[in-house]
Protein backbone atom coordinates (compact mmCIF):
# COMPACT_ATOMS: atom_id res chain seq x y z
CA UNK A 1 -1.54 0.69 -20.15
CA UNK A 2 1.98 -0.54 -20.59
CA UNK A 3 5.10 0.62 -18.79
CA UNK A 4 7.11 0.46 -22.04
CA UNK A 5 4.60 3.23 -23.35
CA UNK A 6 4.78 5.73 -20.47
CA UNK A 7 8.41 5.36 -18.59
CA UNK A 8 7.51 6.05 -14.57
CA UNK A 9 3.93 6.05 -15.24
CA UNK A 10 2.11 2.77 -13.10
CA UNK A 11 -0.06 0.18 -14.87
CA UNK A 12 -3.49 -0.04 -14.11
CA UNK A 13 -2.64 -3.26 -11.56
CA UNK A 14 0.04 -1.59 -9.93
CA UNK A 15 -2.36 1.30 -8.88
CA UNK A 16 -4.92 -0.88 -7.86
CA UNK A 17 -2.01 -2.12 -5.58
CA UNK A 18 -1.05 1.34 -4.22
CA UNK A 19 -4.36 2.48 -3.61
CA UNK A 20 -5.39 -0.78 -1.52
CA UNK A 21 -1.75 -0.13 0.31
CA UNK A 22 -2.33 3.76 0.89
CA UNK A 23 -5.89 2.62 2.82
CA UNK A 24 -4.63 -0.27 4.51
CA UNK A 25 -2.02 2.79 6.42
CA UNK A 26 -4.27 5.02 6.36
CA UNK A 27 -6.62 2.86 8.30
CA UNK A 28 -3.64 2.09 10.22
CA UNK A 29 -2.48 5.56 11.04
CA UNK A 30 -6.25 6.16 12.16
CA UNK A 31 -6.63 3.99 14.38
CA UNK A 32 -3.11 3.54 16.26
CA UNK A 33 -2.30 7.54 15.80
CA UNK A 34 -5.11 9.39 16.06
CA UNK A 35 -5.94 12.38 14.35
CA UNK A 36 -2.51 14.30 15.89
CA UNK A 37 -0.43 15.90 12.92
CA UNK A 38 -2.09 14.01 10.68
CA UNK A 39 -1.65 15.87 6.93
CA UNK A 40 -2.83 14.83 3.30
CA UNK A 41 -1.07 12.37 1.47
CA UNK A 42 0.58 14.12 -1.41
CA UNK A 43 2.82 11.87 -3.16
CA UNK A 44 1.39 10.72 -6.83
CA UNK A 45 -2.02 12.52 -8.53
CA UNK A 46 -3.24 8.92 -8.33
CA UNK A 47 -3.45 8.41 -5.27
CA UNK A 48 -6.40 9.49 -3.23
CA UNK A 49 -5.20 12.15 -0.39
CA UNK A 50 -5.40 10.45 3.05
CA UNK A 51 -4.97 11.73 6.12
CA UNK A 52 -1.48 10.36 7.38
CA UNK A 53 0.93 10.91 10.08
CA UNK A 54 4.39 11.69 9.28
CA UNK A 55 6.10 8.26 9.98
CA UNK A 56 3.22 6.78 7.95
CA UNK A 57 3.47 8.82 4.89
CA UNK A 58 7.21 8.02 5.26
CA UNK A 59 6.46 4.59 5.15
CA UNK A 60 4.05 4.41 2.16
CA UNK A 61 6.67 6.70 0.01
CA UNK A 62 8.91 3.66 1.07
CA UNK A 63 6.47 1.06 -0.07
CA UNK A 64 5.58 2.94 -3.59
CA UNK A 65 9.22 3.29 -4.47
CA UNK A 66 9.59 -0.33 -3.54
CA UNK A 67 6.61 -1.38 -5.81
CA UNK A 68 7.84 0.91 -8.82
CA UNK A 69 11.58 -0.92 -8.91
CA UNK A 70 9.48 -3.88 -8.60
CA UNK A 71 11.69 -5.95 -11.19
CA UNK A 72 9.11 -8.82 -12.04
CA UNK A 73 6.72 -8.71 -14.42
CA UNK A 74 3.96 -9.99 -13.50
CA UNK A 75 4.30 -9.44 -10.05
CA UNK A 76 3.16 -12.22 -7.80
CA UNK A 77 1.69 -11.42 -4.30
CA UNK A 78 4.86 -10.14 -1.60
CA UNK A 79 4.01 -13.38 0.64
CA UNK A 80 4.59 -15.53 -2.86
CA UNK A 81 7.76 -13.62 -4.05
CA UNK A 82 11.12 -15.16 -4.86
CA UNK A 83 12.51 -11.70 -4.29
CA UNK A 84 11.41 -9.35 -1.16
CA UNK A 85 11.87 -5.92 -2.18
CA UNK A 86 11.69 -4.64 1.61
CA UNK A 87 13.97 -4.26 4.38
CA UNK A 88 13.29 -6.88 6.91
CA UNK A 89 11.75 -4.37 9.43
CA UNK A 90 9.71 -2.88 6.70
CA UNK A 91 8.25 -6.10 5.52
CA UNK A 92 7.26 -6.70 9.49
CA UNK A 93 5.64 -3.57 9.48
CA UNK A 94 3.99 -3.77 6.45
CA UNK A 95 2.47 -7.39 7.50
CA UNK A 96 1.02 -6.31 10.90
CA UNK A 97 -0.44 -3.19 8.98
CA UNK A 98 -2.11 -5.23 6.90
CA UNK A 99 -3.09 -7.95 9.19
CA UNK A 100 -4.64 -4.83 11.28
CA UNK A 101 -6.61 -3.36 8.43
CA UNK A 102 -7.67 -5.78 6.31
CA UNK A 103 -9.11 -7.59 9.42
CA UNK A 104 -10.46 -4.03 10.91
CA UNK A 105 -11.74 -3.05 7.28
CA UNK A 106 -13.46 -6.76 6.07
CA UNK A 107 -15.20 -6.39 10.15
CA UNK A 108 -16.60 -2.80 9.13
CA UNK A 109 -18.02 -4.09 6.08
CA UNK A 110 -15.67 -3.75 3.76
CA UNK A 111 -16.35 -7.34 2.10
CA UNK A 112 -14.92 -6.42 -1.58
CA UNK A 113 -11.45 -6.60 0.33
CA UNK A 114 -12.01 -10.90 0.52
CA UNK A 115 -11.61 -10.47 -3.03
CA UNK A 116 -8.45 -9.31 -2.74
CA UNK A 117 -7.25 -11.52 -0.34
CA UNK A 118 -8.00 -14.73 -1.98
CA UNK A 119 -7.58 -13.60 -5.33
């Protein structure tokens, strides 16, 4: 699917993208939050509903509308980008979150995720 076809509507990478993202917190929020006024993510049909806090799901609204006003095309990886989308304390955030989870998930048996991470 192509972005020029369906204004607003995310290409098939860019969901793959989001969905890795929304687990990553998710795994996050699980783990350093707890289960305490944790709610369903309900931000785009695509996404799967996770259970997130409420400074979590503010911070993955954050990092969708970051990735949609993405202006390169093909995106490279954030850690390879000419451009950084985030706010400096975002993008800190973001990297320990995913340092966390991909490291918690890949030790739980989550070995597709190596794919990701050197590909």
């Amino acid at each position: 699917m192509n972005r020029d076809d369906h204004p607003g509507a995310l290409t098939s990478k860019e969901l793959k993208d989001l969905r890795l993202l929304a687990r990553f917190i998710a795994c996050w929020c699980h783990q350093q939050h707890g289960a305490a006024s944790r709610q369903p993510l309900q931000t785009d049909k695509e996404l799967p509903g996770h259970l997130l806090c409420s400074e979590c799901r503010e911070l993955l609204s954050y990092a969708i509308a970051r990735r949609r006003a993405c202006p390169l095309d093909p995106k490279p990886a954030c850690k390879d980008c000419p451009i950084h989308c985030y706010q400096r304390s975002r993008r800190a955030e973001i990297r320990k979150i995913m340092r966390f989870s991909g490291r918690h998930l890949i030790l739980r048996g989550r070995l597709d995720l190596l794919w990701h991470y050197f590909f």
